[in-house]
C-alpha atoms as a PDB file:
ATOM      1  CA  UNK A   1     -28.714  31.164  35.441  1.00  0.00           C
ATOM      2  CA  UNK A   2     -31.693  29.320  37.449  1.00  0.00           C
ATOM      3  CA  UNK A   3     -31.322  25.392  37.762  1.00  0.00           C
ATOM      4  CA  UNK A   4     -33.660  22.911  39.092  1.00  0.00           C
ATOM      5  CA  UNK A   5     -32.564  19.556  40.463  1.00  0.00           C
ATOM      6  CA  UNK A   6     -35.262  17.137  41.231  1.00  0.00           C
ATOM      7  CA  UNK A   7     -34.374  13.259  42.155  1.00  0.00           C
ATOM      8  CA  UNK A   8     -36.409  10.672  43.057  1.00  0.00           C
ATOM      9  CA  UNK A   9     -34.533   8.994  45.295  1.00  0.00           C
ATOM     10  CA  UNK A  10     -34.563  11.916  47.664  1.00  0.00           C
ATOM     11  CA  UNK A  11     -37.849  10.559  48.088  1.00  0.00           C
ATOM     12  CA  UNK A  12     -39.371   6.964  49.394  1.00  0.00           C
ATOM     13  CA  UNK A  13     -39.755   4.451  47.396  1.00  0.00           C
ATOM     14  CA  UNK A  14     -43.277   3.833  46.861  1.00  0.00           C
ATOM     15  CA  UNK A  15     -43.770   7.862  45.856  1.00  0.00           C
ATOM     16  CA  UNK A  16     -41.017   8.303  43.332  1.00  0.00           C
ATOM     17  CA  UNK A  17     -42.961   7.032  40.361  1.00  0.00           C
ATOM     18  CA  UNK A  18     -46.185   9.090  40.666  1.00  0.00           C
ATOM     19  CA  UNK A  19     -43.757  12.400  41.737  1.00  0.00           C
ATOM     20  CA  UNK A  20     -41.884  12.066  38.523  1.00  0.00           C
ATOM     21  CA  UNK A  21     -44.805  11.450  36.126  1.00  0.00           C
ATOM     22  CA  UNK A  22     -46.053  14.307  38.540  1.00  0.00           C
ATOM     23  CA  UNK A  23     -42.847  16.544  38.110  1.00  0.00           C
ATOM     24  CA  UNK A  24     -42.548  15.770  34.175  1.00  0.00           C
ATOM     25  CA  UNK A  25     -46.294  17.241  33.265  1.00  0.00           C
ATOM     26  CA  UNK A  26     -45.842  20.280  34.841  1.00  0.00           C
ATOM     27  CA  UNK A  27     -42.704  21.467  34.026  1.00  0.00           C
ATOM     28  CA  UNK A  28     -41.995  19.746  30.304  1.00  0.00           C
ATOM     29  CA  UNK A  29     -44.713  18.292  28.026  1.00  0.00           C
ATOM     30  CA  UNK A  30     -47.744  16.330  29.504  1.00  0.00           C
ATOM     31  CA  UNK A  31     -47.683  12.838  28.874  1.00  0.00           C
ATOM     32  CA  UNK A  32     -48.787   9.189  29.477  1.00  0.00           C
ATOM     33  CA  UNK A  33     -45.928   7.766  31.171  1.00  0.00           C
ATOM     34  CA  UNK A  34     -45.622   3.854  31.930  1.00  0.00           C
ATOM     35  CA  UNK A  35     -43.177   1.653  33.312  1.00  0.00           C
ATOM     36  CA  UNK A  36     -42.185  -1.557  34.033  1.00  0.00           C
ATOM     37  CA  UNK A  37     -39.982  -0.077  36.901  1.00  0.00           C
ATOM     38  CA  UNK A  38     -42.902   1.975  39.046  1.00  0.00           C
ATOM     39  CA  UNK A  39     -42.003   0.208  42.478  1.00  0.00           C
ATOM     40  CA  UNK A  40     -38.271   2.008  42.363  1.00  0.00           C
ATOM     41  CA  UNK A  41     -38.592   4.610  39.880  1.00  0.00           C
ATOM     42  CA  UNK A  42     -34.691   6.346  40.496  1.00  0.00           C
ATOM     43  CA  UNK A  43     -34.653   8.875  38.065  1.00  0.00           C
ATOM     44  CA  UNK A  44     -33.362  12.699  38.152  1.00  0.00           C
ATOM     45  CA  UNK A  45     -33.736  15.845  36.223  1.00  0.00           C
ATOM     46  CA  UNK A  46     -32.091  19.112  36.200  1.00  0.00           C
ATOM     47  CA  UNK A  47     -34.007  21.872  34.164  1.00  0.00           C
ATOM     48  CA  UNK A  48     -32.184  25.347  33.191  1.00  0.00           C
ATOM     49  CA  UNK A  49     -33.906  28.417  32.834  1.00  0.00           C
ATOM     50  CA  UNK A  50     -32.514  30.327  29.805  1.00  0.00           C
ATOM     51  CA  UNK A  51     -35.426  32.779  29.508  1.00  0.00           C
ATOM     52  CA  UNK A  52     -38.016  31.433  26.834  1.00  0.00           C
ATOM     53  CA  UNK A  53     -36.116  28.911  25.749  1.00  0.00           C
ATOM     54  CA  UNK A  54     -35.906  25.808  28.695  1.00  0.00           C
ATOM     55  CA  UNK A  55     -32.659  23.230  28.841  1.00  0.00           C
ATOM     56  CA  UNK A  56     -33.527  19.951  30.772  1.00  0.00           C
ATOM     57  CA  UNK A  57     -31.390  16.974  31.206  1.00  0.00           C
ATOM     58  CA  UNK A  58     -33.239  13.460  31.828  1.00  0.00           C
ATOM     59  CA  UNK A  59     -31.922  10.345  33.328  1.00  0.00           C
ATOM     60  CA  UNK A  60     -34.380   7.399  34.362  1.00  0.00           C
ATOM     61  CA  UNK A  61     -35.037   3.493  34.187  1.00  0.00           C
ATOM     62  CA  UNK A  62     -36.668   2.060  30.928  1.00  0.00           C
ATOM     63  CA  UNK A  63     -39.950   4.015  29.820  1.00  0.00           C
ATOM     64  CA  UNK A  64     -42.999   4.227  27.286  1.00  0.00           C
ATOM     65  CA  UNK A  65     -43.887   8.120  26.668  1.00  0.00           C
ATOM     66  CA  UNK A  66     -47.379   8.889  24.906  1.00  0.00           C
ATOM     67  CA  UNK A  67     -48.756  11.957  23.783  1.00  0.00           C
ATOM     68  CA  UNK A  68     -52.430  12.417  23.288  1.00  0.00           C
ATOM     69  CA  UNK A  69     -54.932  14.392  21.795  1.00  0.00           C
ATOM     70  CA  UNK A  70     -57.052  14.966  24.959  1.00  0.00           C
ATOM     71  CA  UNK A  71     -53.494  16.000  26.776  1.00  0.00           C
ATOM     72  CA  UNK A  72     -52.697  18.468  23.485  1.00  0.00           C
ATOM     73  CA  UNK A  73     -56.185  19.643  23.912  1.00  0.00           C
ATOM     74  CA  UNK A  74     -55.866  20.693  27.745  1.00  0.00           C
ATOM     75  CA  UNK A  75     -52.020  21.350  27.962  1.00  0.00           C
ATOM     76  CA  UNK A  76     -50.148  23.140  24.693  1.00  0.00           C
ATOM     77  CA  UNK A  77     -46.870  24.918  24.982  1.00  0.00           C
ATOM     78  CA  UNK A  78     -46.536  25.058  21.053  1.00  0.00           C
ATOM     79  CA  UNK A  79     -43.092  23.855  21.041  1.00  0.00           C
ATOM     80  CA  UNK A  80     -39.987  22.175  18.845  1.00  0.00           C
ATOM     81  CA  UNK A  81     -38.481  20.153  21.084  1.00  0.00           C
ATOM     82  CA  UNK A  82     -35.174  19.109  20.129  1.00  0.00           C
ATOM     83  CA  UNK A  83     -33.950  16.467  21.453  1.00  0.00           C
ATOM     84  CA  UNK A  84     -30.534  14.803  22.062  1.00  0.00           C
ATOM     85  CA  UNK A  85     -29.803  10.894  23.440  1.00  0.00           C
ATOM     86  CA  UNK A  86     -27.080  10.549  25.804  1.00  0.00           C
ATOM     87  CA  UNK A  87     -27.684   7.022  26.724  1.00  0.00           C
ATOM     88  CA  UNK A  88     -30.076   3.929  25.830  1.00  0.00           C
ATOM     89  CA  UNK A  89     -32.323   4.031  22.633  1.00  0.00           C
ATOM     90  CA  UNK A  90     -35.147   6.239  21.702  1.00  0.00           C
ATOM     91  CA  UNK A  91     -38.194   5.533  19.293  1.00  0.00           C
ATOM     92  CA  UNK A  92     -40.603   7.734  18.241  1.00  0.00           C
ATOM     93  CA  UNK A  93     -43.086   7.705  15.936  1.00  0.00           C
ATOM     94  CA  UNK A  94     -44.823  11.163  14.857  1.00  0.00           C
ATOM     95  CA  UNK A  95     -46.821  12.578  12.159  1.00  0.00           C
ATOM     96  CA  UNK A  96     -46.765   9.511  10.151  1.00  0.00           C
ATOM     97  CA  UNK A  97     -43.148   8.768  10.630  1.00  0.00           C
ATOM     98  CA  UNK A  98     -40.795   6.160  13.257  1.00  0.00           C
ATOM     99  CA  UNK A  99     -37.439   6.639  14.038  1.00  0.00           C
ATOM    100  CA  UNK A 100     -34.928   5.263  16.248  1.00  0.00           C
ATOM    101  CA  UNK A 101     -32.555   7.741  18.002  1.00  0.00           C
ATOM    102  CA  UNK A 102     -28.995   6.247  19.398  1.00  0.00           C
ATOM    103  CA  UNK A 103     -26.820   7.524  21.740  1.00  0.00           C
ATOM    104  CA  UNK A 104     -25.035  10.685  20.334  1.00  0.00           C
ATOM    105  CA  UNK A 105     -28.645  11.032  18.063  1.00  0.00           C
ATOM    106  CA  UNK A 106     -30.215  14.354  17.566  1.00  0.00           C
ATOM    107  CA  UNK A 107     -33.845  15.141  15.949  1.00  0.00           C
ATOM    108  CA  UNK A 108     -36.672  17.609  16.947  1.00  0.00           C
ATOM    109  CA  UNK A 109     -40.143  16.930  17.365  1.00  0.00           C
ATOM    110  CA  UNK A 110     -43.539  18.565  17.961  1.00  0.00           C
ATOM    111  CA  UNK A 111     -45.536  19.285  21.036  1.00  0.00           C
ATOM    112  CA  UNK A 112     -48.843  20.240  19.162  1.00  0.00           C
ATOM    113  CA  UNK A 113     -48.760  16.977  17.546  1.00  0.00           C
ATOM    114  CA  UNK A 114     -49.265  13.651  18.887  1.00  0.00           C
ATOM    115  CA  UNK A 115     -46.270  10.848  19.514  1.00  0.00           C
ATOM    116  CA  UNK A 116     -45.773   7.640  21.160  1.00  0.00           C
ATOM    117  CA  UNK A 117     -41.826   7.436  22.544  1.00  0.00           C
ATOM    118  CA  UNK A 118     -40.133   4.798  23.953  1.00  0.00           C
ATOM    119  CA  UNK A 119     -36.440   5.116  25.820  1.00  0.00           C
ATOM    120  CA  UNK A 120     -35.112   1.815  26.533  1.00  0.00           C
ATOM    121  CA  UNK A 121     -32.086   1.471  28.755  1.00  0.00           C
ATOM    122  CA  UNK A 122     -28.571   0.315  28.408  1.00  0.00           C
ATOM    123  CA  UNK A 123     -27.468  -1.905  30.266  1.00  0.00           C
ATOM    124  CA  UNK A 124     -25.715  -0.159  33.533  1.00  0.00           C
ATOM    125  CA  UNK A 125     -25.858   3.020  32.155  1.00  0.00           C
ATOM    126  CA  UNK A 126     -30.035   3.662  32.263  1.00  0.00           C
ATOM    127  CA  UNK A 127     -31.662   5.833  29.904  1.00  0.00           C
ATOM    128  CA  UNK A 128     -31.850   9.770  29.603  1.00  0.00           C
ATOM    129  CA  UNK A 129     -32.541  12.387  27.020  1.00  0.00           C
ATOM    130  CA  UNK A 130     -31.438  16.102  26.731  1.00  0.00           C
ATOM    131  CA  UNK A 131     -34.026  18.558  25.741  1.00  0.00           C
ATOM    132  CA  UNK A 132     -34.145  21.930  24.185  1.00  0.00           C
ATOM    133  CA  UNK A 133     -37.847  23.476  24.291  1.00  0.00           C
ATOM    134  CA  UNK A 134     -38.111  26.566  21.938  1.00  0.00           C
ATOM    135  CA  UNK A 135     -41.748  27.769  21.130  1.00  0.00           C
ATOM    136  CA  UNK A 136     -42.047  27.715  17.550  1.00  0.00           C
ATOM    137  CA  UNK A 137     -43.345  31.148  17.003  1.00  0.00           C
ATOM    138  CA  UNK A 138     -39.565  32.261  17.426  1.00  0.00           C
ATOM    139  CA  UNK A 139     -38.299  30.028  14.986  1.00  0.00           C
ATOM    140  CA  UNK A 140     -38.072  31.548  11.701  1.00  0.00           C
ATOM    141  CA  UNK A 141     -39.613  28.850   9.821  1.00  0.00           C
ATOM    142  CA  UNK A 142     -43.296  28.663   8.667  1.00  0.00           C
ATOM    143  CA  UNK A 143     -45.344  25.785  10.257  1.00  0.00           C
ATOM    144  CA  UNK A 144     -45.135  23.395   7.259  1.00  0.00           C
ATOM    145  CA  UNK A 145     -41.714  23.738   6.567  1.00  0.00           C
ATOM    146  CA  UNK A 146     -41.088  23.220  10.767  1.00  0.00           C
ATOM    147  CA  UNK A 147     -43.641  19.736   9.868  1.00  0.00           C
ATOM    148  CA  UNK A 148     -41.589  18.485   7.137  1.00  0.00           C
ATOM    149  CA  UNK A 149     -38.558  18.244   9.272  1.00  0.00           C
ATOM    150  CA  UNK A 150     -39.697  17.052  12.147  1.00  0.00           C
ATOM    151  CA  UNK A 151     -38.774  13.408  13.158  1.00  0.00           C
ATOM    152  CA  UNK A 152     -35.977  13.178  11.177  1.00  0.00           C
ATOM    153  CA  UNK A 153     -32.481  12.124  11.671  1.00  0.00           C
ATOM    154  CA  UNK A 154     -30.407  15.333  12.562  1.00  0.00           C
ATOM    155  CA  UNK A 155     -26.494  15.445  12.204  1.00  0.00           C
ATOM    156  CA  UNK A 156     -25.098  15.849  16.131  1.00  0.00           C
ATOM    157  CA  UNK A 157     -21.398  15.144  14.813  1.00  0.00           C
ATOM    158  CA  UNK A 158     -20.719  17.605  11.698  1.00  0.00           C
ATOM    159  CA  UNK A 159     -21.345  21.190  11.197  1.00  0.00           C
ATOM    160  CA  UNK A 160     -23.957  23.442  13.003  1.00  0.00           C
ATOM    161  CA  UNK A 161     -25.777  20.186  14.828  1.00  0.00           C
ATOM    162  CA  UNK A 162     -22.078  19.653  16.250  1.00  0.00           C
ATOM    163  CA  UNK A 163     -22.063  22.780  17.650  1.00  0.00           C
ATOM    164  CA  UNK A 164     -25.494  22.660  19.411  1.00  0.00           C
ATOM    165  CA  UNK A 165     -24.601  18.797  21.195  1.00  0.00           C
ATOM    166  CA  UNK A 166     -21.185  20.205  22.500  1.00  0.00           C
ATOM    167  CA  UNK A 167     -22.359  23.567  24.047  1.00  0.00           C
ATOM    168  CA  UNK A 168     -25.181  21.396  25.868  1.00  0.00           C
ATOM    169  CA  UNK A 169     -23.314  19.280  26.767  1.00  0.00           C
ATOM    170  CA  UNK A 170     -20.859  22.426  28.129  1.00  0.00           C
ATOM    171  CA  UNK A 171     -23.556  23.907  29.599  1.00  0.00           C
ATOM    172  CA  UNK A 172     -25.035  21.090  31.519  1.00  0.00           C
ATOM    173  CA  UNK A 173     -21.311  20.048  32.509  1.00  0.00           C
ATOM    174  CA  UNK A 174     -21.056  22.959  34.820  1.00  0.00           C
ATOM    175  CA  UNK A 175     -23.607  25.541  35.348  1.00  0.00           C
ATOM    176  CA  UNK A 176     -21.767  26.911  37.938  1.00  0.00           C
ATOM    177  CA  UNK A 177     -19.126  29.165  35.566  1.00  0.00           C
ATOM    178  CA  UNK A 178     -22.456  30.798  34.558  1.00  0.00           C
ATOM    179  CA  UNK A 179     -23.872  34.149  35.814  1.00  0.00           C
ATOM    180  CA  UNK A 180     -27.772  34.368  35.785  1.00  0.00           C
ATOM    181  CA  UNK A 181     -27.503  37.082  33.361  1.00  0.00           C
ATOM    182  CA  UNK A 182     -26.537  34.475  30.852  1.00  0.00           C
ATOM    183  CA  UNK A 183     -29.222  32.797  30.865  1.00  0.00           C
ATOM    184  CA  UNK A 184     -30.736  34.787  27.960  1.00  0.00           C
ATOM    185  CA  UNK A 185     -27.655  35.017  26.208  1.00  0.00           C
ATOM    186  CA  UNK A 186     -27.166  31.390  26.013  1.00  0.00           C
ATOM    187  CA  UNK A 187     -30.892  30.985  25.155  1.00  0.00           C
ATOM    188  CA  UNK A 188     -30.364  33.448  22.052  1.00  0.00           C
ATOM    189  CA  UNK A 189     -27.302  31.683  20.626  1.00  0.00           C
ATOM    190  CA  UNK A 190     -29.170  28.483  20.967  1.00  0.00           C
ATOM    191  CA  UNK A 191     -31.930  29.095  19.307  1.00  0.00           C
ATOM    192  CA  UNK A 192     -29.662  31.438  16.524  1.00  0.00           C
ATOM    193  CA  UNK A 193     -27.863  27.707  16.205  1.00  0.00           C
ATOM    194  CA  UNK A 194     -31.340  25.645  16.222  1.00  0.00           C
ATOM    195  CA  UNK A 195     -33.015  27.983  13.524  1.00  0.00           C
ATOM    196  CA  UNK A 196     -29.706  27.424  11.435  1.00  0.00           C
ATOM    197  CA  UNK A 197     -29.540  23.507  11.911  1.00  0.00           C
ATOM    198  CA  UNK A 198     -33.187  23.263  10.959  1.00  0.00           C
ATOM    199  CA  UNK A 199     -33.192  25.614   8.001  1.00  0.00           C
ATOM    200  CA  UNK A 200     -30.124  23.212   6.629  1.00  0.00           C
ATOM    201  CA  UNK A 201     -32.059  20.478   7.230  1.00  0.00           C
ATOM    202  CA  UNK A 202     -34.967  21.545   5.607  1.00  0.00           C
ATOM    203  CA  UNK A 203     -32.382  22.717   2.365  1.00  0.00           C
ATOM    204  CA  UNK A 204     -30.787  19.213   1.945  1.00  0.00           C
ATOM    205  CA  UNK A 205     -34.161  17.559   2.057  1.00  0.00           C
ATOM    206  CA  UNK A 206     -35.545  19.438  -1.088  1.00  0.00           C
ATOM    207  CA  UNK A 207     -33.670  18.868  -3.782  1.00  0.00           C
ATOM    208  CA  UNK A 208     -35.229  14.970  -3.378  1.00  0.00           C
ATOM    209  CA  UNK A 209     -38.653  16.019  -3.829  1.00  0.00           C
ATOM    210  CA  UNK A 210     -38.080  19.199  -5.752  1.00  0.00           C
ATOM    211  CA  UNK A 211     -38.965  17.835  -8.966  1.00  0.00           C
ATOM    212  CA  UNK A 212     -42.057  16.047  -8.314  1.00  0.00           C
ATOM    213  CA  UNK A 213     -43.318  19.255  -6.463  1.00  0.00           C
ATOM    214  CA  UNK A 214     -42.498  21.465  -9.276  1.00  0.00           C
ATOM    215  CA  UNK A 215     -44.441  19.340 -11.683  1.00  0.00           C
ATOM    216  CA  UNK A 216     -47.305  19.446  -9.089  1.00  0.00           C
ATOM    217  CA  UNK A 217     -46.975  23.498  -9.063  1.00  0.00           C
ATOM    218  CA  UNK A 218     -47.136  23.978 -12.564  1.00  0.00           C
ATOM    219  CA  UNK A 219     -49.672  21.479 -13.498  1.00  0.00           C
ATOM    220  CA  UNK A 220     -51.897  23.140 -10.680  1.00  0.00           C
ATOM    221  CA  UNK A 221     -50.953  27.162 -11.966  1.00  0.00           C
ATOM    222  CA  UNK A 222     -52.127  25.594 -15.473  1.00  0.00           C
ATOM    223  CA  UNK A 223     -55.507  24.390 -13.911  1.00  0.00           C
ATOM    224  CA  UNK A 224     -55.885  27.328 -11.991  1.00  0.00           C
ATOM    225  CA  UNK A 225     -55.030  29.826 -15.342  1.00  0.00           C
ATOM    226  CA  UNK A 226     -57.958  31.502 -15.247  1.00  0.00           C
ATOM    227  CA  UNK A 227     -58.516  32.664 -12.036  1.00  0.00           C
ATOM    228  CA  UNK A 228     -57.983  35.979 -10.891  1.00  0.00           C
ATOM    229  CA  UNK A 229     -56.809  35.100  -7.977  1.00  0.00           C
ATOM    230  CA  UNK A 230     -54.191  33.049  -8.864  1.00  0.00           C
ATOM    231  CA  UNK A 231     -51.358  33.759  -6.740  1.00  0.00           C
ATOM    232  CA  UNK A 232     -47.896  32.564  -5.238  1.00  0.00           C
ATOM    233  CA  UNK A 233     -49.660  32.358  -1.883  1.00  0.00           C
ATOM    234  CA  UNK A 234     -52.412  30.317  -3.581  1.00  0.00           C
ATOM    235  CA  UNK A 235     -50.381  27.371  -4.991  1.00  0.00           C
ATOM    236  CA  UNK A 236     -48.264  27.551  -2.003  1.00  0.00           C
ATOM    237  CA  UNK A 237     -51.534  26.786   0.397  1.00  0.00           C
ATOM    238  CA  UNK A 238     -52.865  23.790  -2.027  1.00  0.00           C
ATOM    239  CA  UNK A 239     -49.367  22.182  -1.983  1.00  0.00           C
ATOM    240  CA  UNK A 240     -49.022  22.489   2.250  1.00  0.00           C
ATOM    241  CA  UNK A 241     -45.662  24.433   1.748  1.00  0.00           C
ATOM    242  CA  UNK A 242     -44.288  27.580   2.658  1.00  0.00           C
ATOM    243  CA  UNK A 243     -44.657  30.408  -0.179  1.00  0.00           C
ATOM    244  CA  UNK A 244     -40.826  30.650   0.562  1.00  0.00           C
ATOM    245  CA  UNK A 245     -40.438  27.024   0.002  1.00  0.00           C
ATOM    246  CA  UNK A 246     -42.273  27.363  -3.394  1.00  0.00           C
ATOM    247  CA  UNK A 247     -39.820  30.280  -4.790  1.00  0.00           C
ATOM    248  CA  UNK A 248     -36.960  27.766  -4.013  1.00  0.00           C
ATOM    249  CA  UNK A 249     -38.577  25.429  -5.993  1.00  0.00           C
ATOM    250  CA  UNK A 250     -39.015  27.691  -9.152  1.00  0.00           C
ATOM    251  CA  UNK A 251     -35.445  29.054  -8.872  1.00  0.00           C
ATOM    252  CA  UNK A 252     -33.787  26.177 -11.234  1.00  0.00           C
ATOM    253  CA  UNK A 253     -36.824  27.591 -13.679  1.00  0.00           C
ATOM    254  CA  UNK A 254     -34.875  31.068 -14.006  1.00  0.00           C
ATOM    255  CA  UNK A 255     -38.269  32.888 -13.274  1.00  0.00           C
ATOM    256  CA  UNK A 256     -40.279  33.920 -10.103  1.00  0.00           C
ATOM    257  CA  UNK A 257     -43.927  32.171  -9.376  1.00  0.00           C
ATOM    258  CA  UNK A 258     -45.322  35.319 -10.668  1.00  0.00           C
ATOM    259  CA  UNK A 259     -43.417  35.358 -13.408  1.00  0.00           C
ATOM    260  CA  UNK A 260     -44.236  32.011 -14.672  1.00  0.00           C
ATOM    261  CA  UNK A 261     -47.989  32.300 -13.611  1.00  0.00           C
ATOM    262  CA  UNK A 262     -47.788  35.492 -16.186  1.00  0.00           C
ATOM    263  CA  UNK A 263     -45.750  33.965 -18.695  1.00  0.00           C
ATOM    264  CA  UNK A 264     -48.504  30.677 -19.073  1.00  0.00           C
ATOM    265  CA  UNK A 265     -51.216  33.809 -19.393  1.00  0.00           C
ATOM    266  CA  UNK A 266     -49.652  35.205 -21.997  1.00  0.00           C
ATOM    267  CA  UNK A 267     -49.394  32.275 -23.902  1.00  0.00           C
ATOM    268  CA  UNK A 268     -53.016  30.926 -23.723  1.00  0.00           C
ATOM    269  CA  UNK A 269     -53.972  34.848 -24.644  1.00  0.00           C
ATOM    270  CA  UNK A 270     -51.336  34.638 -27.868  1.00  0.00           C
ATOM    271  CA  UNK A 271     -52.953  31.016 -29.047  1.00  0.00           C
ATOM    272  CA  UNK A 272     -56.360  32.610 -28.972  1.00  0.00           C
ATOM    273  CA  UNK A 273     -56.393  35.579 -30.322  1.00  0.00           C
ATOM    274  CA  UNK A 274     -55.056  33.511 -33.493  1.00  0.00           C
ATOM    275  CA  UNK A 275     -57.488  31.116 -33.326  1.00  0.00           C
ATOM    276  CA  UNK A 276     -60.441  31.165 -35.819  1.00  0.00           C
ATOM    277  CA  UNK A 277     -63.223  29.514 -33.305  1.00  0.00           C
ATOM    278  CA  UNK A 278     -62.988  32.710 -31.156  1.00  0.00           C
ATOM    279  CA  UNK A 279     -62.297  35.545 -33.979  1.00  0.00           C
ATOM    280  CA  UNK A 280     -65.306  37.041 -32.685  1.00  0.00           C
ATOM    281  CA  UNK A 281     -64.323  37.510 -29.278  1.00  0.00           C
ATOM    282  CA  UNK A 282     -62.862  40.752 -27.951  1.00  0.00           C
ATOM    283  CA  UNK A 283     -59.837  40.927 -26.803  1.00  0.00           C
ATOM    284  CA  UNK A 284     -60.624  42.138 -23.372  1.00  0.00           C
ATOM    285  CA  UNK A 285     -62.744  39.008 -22.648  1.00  0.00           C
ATOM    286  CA  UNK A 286     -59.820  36.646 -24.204  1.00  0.00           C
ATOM    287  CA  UNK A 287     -57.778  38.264 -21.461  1.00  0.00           C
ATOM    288  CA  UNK A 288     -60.091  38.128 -18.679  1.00  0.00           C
ATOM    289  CA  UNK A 289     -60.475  34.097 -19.750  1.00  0.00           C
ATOM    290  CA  UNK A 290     -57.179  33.529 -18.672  1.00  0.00           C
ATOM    291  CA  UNK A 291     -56.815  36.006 -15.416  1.00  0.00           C
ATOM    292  CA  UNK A 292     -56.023  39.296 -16.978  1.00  0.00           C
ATOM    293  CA  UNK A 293     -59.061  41.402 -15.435  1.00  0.00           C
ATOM    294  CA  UNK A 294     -56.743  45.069 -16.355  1.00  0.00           C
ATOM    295  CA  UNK A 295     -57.158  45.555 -20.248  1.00  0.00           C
ATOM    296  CA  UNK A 296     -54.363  48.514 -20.078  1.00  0.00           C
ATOM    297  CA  UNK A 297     -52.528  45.971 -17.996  1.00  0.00           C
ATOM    298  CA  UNK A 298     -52.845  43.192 -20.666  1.00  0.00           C
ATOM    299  CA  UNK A 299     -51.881  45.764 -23.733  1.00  0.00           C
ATOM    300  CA  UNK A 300     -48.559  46.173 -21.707  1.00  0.00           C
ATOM    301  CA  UNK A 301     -47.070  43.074 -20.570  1.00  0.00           C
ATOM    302  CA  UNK A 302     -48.621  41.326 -23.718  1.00  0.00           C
ATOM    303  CA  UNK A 303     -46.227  44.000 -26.360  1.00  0.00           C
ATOM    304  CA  UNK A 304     -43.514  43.479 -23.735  1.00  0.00           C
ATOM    305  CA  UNK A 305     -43.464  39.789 -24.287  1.00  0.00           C
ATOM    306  CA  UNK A 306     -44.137  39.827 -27.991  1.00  0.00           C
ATOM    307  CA  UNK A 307     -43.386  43.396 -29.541  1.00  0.00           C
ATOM    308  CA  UNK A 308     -46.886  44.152 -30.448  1.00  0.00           C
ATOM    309  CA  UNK A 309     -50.101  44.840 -29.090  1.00  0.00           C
ATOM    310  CA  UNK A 310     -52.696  42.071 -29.049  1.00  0.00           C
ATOM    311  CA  UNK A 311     -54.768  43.644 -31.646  1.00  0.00           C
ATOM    312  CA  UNK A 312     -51.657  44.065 -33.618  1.00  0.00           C
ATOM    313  CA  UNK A 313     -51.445  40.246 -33.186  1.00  0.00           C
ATOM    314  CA  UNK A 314     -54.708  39.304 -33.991  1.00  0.00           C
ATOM    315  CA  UNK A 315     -54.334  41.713 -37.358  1.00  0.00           C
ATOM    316  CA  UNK A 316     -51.379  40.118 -38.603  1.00  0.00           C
ATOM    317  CA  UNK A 317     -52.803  36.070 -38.178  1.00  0.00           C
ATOM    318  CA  UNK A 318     -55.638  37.228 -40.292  1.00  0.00           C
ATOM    319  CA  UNK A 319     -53.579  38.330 -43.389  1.00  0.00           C
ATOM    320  CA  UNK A 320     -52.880  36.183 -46.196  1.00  0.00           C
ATOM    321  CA  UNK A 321     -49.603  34.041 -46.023  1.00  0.00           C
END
């Protein structure tokens, strides 16, 4: 397994700030890095190479950490970043939302998006941070289910987050019982444990705003009735969420998207083939009103939901009660 040690204070005095803010840009995530502490800037880093995914383990003085458009716009590794604080106290504030990190504190955050950080030390111990860099395309999460988690507190003392702080912290305590061929294995049963943690994460968050996003769904499908193109992948798209996200949310409803979408179709058709106002309409044009563009199609699912055809349905409204 490759490591990288780099220390300032290897260094003199008046070049360890600008080799660190140097150091940090090209091998992590370009920044604007400021500090009260630029005249002695003793900090160190050790970086481990487990194939795509990278390990680094920070230690330095008090620190303000800001990432900007311009520096997204010439430098992008596309990256979660997860992030773990061994010492001092983290804030960050991302994509609309702040959070404070303590020591033992675990969250992930984005490198296409931009933050403003700030690591403040503890008193004789300094400040540090532990960093797992995975690019996101290997994370088996769809971008705006990766958004809604990011910057949010993450469980580094229970369950699968547990797991992830103590074999960093196993790994960084001696990389010397490795063999470079593990390396990728580590990487792979990191970023099996980092796709689990998140996808948890992401399942204990819903259930709060499941309801109000179902109501949103439906009321949209209901809008969006008549048009043909009325999909799962539609609703999905005008609600920001994954089309996996939006099946969750229509499980409690004991039918798919598709089903529903039908289901609502159906119902409009039923309502208006009884109703006088359009007695002249044909049927076909009833169903193509509310999405149905397949008049063979229609017959079908409209005697499977009702036990007669439409015309069948139409006949017997108009007979006398």
């Amino acid at each position: 397994m490759i490591e990288s040690v780099f220390r300032t204070d290897e260094l003199p005095a008046a070049d360890r700030y600008d080799s660190w803010v140097e150091m940090i840009n090209r091998s992590l995530l370009p920044a604007a890095i400021t500090s009260d502490h630029t005249h002695d800037f003793r900090a160190a880093a050790r970086a481990l190479d487990l194939h795509v995914l990278q390990l680094s383990a920070l230690r330095f003085p008090s620190l303000r950490s800001r990432r900007t458009r311009k520096l997204i716009r010439q430098d992008d590794p596309e990256t979660c970043q997860l992030a773990l604080n061994p010492c001092g106290t983290m804030g960050i504030s991302q994509l609309g939302r702040q959070m404070i990190l303590r020591p033992g504190g675990l969250m992930a955050f984005d490198s296409s998006h931009t933050f403003d950080s700030h690591i403040v030390a503890d008193n004789g111990t300094g400040a540090g941070v532990t960093l797992l860099q995975v690019p996101r395309t290997l994370l088996p999460l769809p971008a705006t289910d990766l958004r809604e988690i990011m910057v949010r507190p993450l469980s580094g003392r229970t369950g699968i987050g547990m797991l992830i702080t103590q074999l960093l912290g196993r790994i960084l305590a001696d990389t010397s019982q490795f063999r470079s061929a593990d390396g990728p294995r580590l990487g792979a049963v990191l970023l099996e444990l980092l796709s689990a943690l998140l996808a948890n994460e992401l399942d204990d968050r819903e259930p709060a705003h499941r309801p109000a996003l179902l109501t949103q769904a439906k009321a949209f499908i209901h809008q969006h009735l008549g048009d043909a193109g009325l999909s799962p992948g539609m609703v999905a798209a005008a609600h920001h969420i994954s089309t996996r996200h939006l099946h969750r949310l229509f499980n409690d409803t004991g039918m798919t998207v598709a089903g529903w979408i039908r289901r609502r179709r159906l119902e409009q058709c039923h309502r208006d083939l009884v109703d006088p106002r359009r007695r002249a309409y044909p049927i076909q044009v009833i169903a193509a009103r509310w999405g149905f563009t397949n008049p063979a199609h229609f017959s079908r699912v409209f005697r499977a939901a009702y036990g007669m055809s439409p015309s069948e349905h139409r006949h017997d409204s108009q007979r006398p009660r």
